[in-house]
C-alpha atoms as a PDB file:
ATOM      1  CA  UNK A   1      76.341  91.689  25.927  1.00  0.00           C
ATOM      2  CA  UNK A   2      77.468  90.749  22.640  1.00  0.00           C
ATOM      3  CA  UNK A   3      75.497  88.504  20.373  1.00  0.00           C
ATOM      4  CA  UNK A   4      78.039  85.899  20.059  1.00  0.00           C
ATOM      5  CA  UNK A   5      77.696  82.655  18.359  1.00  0.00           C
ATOM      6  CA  UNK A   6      76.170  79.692  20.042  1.00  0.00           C
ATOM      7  CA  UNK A   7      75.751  76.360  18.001  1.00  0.00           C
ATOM      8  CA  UNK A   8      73.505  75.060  16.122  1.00  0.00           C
ATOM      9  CA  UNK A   9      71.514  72.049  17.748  1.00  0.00           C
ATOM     10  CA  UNK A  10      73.882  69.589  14.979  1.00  0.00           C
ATOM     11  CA  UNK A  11      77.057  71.675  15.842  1.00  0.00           C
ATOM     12  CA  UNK A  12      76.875  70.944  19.380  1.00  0.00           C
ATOM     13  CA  UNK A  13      79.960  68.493  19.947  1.00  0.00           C
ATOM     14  CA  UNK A  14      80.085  66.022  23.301  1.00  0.00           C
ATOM     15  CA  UNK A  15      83.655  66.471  23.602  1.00  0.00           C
ATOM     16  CA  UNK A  16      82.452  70.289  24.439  1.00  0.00           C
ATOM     17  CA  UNK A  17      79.538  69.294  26.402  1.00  0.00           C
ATOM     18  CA  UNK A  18      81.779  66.949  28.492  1.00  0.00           C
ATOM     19  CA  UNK A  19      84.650  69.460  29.223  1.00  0.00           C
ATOM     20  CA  UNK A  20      82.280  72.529  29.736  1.00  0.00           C
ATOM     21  CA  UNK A  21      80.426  70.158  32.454  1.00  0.00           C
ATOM     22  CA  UNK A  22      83.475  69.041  34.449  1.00  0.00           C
ATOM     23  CA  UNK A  23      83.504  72.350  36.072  1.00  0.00           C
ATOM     24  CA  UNK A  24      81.021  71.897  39.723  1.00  0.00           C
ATOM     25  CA  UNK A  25      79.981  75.310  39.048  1.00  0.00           C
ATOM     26  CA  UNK A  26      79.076  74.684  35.517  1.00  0.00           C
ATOM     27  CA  UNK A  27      77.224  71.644  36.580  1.00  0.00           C
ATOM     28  CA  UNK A  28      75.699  73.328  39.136  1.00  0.00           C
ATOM     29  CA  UNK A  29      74.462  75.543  36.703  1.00  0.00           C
ATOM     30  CA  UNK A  30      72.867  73.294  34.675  1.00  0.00           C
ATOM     31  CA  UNK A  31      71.305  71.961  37.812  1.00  0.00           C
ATOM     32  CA  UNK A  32      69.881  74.789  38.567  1.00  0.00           C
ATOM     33  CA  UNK A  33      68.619  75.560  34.949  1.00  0.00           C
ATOM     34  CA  UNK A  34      67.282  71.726  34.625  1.00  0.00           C
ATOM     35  CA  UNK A  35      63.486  72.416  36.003  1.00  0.00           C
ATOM     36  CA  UNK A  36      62.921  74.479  32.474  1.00  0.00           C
ATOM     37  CA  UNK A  37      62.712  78.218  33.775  1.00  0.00           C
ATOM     38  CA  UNK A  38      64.803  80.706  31.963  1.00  0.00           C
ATOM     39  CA  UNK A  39      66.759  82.875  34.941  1.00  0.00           C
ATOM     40  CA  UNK A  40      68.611  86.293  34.478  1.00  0.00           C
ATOM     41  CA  UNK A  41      72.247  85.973  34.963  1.00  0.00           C
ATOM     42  CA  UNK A  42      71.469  88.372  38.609  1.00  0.00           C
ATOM     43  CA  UNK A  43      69.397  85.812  39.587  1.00  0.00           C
ATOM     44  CA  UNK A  44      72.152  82.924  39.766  1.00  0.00           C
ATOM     45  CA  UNK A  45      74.736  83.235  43.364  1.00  0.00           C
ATOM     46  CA  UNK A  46      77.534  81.328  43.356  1.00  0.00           C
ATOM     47  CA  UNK A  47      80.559  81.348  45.519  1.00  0.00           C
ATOM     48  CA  UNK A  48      82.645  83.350  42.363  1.00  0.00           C
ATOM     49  CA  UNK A  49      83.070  86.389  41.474  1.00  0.00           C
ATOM     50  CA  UNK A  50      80.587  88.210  38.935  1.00  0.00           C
ATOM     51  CA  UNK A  51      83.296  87.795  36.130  1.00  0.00           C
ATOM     52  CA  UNK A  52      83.897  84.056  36.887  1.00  0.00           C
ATOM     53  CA  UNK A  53      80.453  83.629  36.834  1.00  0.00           C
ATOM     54  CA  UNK A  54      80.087  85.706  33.305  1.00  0.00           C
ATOM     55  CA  UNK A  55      83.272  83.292  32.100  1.00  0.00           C
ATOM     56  CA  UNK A  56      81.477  80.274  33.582  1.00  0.00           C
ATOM     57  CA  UNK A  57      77.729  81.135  31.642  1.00  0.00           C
ATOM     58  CA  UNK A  58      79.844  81.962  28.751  1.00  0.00           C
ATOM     59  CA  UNK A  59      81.631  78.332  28.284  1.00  0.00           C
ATOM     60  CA  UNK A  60      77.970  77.048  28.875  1.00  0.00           C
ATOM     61  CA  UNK A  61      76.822  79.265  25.994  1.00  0.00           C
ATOM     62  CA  UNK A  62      79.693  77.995  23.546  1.00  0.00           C
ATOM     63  CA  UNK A  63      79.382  74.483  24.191  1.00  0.00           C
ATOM     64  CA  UNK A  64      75.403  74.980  23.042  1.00  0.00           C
ATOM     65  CA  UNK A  65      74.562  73.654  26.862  1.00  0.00           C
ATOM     66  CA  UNK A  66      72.364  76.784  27.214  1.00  0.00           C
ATOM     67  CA  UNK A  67      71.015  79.738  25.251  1.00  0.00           C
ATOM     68  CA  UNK A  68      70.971  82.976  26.220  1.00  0.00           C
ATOM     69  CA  UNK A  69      68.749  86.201  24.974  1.00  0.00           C
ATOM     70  CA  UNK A  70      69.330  89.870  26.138  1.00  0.00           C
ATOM     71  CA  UNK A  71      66.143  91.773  27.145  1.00  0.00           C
ATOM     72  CA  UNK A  72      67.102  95.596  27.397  1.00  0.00           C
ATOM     73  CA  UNK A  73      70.306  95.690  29.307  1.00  0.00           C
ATOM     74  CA  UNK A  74      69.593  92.417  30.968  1.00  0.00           C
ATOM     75  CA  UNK A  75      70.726  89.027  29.748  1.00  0.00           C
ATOM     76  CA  UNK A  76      68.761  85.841  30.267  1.00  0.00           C
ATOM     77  CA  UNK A  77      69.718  81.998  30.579  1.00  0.00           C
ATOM     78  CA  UNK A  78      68.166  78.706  30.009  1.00  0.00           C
ATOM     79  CA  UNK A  79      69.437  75.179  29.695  1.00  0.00           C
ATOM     80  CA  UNK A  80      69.130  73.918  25.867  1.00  0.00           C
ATOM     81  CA  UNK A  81      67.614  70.688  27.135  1.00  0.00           C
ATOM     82  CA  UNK A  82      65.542  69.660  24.045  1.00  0.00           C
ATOM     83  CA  UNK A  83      68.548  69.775  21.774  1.00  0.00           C
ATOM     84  CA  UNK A  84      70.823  68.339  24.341  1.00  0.00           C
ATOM     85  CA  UNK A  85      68.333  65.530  24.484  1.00  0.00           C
ATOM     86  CA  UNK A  86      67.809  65.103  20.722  1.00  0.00           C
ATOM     87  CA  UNK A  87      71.879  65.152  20.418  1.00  0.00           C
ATOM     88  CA  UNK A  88      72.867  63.064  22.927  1.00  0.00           C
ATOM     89  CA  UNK A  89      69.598  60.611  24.121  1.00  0.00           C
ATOM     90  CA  UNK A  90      69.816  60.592  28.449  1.00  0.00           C
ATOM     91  CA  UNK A  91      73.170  61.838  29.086  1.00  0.00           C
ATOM     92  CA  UNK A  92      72.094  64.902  30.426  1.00  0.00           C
ATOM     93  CA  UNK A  93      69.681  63.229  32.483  1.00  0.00           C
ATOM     94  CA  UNK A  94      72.382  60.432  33.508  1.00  0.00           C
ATOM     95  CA  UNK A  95      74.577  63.609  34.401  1.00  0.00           C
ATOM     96  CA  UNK A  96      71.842  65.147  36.191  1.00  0.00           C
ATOM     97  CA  UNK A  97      71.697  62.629  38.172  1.00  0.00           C
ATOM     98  CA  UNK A  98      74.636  61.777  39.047  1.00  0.00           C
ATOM     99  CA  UNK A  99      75.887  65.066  40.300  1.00  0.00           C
ATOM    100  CA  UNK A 100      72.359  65.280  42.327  1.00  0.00           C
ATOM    101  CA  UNK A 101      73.646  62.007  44.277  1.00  0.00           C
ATOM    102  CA  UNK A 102      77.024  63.547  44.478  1.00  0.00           C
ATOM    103  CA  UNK A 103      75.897  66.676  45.895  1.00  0.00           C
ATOM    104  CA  UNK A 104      78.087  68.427  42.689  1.00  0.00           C
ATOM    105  CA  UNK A 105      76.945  71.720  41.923  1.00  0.00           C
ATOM    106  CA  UNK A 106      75.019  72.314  45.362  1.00  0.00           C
ATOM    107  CA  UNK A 107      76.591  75.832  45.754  1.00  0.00           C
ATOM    108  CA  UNK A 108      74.778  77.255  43.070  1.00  0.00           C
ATOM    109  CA  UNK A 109      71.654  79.060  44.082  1.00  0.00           C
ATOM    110  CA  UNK A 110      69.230  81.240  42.916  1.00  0.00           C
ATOM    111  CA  UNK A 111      68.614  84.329  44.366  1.00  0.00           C
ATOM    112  CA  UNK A 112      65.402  85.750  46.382  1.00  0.00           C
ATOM    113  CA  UNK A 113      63.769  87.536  43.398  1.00  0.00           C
ATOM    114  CA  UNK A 114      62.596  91.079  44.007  1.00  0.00           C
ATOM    115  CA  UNK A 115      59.563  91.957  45.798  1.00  0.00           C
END
């Protein structure tokens, strides 16, 4: 993975935020990443292929909705909820929400981890 730019916590723009969460999958995502816990990318199963799910963390990643961190040759995601929160006060929990009643972003899982 390349270490490509993600934005600062003041360069983070809600036009971005808004359009990179329209996507179910991208809000599912986030859903998914919302309890805190940093997951590797093998970890997340959604009905896409690997390389629509690569494009999908990637948008996430450039809007500044998540970070992520390579460890060795495997890459790690987490939702950027503290500066999401700081930039834009509740929307992410408003969003959160809202897809949760809506069932949006259900299809996103995480898989069985390794035993």
């Amino acid at each position: 993975m390349k270490n490509e730019h993600s934005p600062s916590a003041s360069e983070i723009a809600l036009p971005r935020v808004l359009a990179a969460l329209s996507d179910p999958t991208r809000l599912g995502i986030v859903r998914l990443l919302a309890d805190g816990r940093e997951r590797g990318w093998g970890q997340l199963r959604a009905p896409v292929a690997k390389s629509t799910l690569s494009h999908h963390l990637k948008v996430l990643r450039d809007a500044g909705i998540t970070q992520t961190r390579q460890e060795g040759t495997r890459c790690f995601v987490a939702l950027r909820r503290d500066d999401l929160d700081a930039r834009f006060p509740h929307l992410t929990s408003a969003l959160l929400s809202a897809a949760a009643a809506d069932g949006i972003g259900q299809h996103v899982t995480e898989a069985e981890a390794d035993t």
